[in-house]
C-alpha atoms as a PDB file:
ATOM      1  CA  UNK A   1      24.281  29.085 -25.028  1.00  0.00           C
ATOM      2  CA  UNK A   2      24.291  27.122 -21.715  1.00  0.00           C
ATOM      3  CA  UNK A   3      22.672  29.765 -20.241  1.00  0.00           C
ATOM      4  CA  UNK A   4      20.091  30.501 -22.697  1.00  0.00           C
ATOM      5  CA  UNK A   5      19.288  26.281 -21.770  1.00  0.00           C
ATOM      6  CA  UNK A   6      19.445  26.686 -18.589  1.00  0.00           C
ATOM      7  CA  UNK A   7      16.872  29.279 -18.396  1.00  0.00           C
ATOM      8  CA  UNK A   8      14.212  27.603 -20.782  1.00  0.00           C
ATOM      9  CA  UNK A   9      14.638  24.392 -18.926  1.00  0.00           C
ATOM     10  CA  UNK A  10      13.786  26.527 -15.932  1.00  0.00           C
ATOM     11  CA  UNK A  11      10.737  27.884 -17.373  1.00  0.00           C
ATOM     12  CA  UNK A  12       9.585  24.497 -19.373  1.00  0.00           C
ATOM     13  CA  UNK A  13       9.764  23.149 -15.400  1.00  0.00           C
ATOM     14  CA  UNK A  14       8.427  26.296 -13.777  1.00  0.00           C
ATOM     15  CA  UNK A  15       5.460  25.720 -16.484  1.00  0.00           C
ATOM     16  CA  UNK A  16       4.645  22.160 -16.025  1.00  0.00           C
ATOM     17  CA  UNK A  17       5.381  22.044 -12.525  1.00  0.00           C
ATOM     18  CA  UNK A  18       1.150  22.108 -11.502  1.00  0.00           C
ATOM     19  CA  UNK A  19       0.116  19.114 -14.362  1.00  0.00           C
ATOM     20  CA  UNK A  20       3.555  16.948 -13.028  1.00  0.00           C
ATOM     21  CA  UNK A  21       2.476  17.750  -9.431  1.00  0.00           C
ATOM     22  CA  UNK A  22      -1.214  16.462 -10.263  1.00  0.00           C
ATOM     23  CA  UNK A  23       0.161  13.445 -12.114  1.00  0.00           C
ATOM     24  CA  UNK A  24       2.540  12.608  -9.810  1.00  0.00           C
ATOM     25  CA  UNK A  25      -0.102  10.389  -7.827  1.00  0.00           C
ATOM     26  CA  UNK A  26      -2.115   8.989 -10.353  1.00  0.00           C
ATOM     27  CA  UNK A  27      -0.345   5.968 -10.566  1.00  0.00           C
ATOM     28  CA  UNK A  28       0.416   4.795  -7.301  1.00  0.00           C
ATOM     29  CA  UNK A  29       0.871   1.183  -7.365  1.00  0.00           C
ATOM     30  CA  UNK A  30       2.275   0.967  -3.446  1.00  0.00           C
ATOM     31  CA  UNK A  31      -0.527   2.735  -2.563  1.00  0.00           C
ATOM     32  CA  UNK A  32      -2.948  -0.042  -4.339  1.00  0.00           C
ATOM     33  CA  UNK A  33      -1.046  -3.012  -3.226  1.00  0.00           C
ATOM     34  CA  UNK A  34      -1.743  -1.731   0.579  1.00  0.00           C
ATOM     35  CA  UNK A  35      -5.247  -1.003  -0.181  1.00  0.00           C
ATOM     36  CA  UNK A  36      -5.668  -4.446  -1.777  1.00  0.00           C
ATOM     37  CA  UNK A  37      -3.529  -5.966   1.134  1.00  0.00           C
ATOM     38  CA  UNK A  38      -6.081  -4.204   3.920  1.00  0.00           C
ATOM     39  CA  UNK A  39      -9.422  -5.685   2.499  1.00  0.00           C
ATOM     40  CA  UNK A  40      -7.551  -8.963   2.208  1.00  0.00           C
ATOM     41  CA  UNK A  41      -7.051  -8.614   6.550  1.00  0.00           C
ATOM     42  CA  UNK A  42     -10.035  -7.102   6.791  1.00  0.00           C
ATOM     43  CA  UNK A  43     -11.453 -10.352   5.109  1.00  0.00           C
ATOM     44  CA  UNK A  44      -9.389 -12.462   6.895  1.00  0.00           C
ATOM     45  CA  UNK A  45     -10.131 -10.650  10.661  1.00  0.00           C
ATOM     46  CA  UNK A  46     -14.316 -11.375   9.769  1.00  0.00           C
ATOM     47  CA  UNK A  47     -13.687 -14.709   9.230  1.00  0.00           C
ATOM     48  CA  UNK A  48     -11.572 -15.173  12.182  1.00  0.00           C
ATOM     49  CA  UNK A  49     -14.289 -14.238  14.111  1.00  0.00           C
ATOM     50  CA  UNK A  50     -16.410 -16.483  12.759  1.00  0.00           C
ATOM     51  CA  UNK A  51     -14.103 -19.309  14.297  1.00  0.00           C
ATOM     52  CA  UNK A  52     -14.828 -20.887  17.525  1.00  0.00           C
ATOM     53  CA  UNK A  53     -11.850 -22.540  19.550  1.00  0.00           C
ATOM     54  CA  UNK A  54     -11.343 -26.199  19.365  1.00  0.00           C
ATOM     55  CA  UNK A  55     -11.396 -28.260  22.828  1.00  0.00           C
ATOM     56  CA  UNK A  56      -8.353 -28.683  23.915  1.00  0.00           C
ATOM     57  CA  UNK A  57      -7.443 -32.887  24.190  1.00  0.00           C
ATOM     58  CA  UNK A  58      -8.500 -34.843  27.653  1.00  0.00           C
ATOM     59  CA  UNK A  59      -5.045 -35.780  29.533  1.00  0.00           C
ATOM     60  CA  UNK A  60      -4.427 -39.392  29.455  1.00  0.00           C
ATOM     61  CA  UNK A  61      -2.743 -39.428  32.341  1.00  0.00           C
ATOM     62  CA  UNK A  62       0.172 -41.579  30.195  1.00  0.00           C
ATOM     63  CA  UNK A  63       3.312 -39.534  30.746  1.00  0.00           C
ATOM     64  CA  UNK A  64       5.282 -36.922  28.499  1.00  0.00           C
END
């Protein structure tokens, strides 16, 4: 009996072994958080570029 089990469990996997394979990366929600977390830098590095340095502050001369 076990073996008889073993064997169609082997060919059930053996069957659906190419629609698991293509499945297996449809939902990839790593994969969308770092695609959502590059266009966020990307986003960010454009608009850092847009900045322009502030002056720095005259020196007093009054001590530290």
């Amino acid at each position: 009996m076990i073996d008889a089990l073993r064997k169609w469990a082997s060919t059930f996997k053996e069957s659906w072994a190419p629609l698991l394979e293509a499945l297996s990366g449809a939902d990839d929600p790593r994969g969308d958080h770092v695609y959502a977390l590059e266009g966020r830098i990307r986003k960010l590095e454009a608009e850092m570029a847009t900045l322009k340095p502030r002056p720095e502050p005259a020196d007093t001369g009054q001590g530290d």
